[in-house]
N, C-alpha and C. Protein backbone atom coordinates (compact mmCIF):
# COMPACT_ATOMS: atom_id res chain seq x y z
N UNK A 1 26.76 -65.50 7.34
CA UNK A 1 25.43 -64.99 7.63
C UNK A 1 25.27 -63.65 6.92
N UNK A 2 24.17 -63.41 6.66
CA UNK A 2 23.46 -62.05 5.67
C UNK A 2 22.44 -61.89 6.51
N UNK A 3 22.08 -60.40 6.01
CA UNK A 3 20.86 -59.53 6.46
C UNK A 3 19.82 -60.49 6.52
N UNK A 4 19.49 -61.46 5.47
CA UNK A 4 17.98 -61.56 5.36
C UNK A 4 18.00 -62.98 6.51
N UNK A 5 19.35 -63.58 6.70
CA UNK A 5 19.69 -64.84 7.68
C UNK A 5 19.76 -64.17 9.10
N UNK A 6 20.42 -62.95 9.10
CA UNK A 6 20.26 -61.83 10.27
C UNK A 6 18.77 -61.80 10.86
N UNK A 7 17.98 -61.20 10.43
CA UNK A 7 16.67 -61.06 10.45
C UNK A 7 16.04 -62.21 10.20
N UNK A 8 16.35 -63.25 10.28
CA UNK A 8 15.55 -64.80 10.42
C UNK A 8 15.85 -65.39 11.81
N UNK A 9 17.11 -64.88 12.37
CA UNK A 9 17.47 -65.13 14.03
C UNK A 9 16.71 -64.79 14.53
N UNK A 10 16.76 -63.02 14.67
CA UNK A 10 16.33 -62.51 15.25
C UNK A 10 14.45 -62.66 15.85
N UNK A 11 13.98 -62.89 14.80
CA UNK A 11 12.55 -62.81 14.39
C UNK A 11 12.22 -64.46 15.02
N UNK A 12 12.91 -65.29 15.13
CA UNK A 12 12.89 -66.71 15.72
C UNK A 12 13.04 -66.70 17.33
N UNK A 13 14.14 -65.89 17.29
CA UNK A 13 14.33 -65.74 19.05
C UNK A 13 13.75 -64.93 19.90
N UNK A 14 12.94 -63.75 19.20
CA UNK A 14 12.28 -62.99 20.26
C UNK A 14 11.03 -63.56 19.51
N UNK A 15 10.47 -64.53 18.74
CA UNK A 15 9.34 -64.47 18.64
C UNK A 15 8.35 -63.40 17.85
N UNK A 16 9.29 -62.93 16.90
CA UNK A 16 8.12 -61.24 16.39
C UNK A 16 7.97 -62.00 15.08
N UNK A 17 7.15 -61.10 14.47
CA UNK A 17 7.00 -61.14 12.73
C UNK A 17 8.45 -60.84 12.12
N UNK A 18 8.63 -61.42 10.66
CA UNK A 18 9.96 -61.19 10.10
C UNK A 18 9.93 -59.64 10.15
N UNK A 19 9.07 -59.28 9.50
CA UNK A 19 8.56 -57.43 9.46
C UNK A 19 9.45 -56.88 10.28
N UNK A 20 9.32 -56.88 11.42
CA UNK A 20 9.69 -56.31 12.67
C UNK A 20 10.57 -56.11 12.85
N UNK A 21 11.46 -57.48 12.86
CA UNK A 21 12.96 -57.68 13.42
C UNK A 21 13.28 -57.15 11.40
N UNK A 22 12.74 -57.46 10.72
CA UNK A 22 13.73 -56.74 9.55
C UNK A 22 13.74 -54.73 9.77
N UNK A 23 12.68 -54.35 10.37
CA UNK A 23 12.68 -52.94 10.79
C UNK A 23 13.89 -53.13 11.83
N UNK A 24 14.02 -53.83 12.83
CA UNK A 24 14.88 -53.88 14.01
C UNK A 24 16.23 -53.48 13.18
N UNK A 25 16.76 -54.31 12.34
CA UNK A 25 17.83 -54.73 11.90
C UNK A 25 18.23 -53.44 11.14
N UNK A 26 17.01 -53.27 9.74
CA UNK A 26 17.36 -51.90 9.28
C UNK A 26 17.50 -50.65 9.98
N UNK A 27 17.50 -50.41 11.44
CA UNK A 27 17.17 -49.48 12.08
C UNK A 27 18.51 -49.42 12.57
N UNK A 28 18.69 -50.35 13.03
CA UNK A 28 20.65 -50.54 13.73
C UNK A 28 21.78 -50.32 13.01
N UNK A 29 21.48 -50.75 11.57
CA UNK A 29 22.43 -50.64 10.68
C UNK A 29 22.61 -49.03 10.50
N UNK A 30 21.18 -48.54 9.72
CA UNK A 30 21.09 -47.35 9.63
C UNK A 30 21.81 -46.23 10.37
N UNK A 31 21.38 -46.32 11.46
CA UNK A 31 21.75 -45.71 12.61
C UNK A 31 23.37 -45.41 12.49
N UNK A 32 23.86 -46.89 12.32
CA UNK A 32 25.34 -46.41 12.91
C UNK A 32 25.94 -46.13 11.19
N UNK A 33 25.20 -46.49 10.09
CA UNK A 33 25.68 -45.68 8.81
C UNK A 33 25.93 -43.85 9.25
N UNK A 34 24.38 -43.48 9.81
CA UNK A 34 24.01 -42.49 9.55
C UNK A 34 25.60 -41.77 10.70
N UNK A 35 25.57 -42.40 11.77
CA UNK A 35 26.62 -41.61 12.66
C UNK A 35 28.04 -41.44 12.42
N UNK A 36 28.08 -43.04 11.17
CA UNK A 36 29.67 -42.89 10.52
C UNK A 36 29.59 -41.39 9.57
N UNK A 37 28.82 -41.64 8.92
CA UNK A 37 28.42 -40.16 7.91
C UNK A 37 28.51 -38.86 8.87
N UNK A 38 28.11 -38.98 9.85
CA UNK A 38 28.51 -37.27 10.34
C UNK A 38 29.86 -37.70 11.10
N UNK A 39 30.38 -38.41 10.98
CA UNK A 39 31.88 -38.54 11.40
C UNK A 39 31.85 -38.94 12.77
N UNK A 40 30.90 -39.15 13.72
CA UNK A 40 31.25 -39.93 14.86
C UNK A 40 31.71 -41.58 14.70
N UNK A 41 32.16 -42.13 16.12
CA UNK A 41 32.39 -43.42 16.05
C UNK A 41 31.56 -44.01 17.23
N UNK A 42 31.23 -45.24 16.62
CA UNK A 42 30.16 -46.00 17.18
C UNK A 42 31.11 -47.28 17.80
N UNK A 43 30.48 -47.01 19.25
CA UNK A 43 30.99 -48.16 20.27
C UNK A 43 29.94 -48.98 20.53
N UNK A 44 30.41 -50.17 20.33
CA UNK A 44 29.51 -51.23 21.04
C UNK A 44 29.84 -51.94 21.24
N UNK A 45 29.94 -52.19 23.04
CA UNK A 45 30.66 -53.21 24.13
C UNK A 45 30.30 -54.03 24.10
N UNK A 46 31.73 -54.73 23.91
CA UNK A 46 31.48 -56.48 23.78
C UNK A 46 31.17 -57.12 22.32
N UNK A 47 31.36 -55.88 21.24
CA UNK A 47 31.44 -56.26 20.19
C UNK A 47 31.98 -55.71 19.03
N UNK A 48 32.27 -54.31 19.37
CA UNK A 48 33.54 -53.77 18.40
C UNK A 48 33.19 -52.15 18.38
N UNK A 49 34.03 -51.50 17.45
CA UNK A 49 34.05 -49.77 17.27
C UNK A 49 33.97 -49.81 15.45
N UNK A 50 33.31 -48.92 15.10
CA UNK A 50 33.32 -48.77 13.72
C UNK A 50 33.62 -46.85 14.00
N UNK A 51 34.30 -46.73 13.16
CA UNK A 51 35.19 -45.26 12.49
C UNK A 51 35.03 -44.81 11.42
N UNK A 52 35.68 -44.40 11.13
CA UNK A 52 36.23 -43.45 9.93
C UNK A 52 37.47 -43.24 9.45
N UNK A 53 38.03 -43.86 8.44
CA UNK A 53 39.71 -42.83 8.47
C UNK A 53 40.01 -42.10 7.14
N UNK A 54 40.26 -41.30 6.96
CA UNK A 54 40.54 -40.89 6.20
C UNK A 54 41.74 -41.25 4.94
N UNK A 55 41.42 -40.86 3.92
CA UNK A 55 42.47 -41.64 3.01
C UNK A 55 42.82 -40.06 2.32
N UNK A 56 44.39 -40.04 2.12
CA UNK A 56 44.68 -38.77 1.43
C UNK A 56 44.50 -38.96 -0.32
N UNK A 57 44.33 -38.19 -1.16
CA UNK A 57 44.25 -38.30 -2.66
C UNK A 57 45.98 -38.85 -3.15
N UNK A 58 45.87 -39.53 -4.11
CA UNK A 58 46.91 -40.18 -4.34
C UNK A 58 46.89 -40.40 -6.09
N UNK A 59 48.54 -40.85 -6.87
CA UNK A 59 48.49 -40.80 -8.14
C UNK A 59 48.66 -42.35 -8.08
N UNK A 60 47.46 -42.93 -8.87
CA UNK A 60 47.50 -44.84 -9.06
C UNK A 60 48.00 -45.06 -10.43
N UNK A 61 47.30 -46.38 -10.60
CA UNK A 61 47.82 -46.88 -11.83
C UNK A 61 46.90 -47.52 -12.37
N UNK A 62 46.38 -47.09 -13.86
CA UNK A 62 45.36 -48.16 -14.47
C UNK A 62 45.92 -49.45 -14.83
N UNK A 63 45.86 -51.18 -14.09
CA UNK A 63 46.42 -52.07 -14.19
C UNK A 63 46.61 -52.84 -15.20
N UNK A 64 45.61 -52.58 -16.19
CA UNK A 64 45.47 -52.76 -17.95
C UNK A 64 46.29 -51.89 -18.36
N UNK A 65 46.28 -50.59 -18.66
CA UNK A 65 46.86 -49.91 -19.45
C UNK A 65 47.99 -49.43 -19.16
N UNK A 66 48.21 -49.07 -18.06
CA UNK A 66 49.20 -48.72 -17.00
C UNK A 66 49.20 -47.22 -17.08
N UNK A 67 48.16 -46.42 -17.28
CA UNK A 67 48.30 -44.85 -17.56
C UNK A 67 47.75 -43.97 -15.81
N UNK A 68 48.66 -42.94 -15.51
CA UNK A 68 48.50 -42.89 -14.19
C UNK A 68 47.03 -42.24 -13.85
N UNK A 69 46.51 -42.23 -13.06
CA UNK A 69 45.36 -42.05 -12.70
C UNK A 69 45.06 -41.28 -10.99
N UNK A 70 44.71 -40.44 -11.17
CA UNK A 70 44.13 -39.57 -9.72
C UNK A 70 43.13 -40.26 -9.07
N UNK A 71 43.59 -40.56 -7.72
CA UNK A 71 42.37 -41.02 -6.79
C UNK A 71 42.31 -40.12 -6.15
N UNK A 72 40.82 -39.47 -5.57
CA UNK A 72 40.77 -38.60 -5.13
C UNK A 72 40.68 -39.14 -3.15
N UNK A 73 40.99 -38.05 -2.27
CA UNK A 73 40.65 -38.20 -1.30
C UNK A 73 39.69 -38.76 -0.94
N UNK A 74 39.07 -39.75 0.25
CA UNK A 74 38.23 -40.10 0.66
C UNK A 74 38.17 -40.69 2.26
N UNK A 75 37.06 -40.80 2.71
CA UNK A 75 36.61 -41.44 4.46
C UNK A 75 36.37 -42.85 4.09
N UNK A 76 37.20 -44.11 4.81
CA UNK A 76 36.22 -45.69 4.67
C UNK A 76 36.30 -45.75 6.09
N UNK A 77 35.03 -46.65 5.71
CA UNK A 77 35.26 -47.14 7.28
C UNK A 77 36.16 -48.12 7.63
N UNK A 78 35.81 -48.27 8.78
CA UNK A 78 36.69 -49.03 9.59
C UNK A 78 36.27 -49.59 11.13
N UNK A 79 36.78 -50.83 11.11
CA UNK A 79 35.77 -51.77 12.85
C UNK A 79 37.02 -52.51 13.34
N UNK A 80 36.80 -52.35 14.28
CA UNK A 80 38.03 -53.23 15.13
C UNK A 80 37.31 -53.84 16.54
N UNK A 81 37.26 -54.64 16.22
CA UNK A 81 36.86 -55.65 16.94
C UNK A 81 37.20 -55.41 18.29
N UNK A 82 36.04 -56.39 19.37
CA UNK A 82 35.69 -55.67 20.30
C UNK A 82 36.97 -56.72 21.40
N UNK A 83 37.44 -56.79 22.34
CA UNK A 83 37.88 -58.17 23.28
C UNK A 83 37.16 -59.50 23.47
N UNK A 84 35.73 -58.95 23.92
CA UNK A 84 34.81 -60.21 24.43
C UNK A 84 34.17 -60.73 22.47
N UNK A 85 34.17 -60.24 21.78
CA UNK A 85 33.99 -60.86 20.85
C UNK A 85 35.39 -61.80 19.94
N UNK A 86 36.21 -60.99 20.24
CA UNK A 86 37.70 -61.51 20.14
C UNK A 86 37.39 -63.18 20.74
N UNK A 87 37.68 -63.02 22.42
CA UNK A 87 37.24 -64.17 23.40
C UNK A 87 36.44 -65.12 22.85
N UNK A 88 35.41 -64.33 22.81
CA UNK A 88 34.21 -65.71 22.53
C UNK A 88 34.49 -66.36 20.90
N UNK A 89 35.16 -65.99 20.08
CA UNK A 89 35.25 -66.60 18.46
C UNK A 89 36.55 -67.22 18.72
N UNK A 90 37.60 -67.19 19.20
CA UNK A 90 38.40 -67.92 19.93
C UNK A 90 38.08 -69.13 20.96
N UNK A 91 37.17 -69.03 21.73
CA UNK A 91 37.05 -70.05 22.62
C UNK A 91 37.49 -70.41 24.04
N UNK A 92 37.59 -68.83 24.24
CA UNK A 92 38.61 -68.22 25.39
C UNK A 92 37.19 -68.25 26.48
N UNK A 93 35.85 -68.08 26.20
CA UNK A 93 34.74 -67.90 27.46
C UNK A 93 34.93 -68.44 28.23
């Protein structure tokens, strides 16, 4: 499933314009972009935690050429899954 299959549920099951539930959708996403970006973590029960971790700068390797290469420090995210979503994709309900 994708955003635009996301927002075709949604917009089916509550009955709204696609419009709407595609505002719905962009609004949720947003949201928890915007809170990973100031470095909080976003909980949502019964379906997982998204984070932040940090990665230290490190010396790689160009895999063609093999000449070493600086990666610089950086934040990815990161989600770990919730129990009851665990449960229910398992078949545990």
């Amino acid at each position: 499933m994708n955003r635009s299959d996301l927002v075709e549920v949604i917009a089916k099951d509550k009955n709204i314009a696609r419009r709407q539930a595609e505002r719905a959708v962009n609004a949720v996403f947003g949201a928890i972009a915007d809170a990973m970006h100031a470095g909080d973590r976003v909980e949502i029960r019964g379906f997982g935690s998204f984070t932040t971790r940090d990665r230290e700068a490190y010396v790689g390797r160009n895999p063609r050429t093999g000449t070493q290469v600086k990666v610089p420090s950086k934040r990815l995210p990161f989600f770990r899954v919730g129990k009851d979503l665990k449960d229910r994709i398992n078949g545990d309900d």
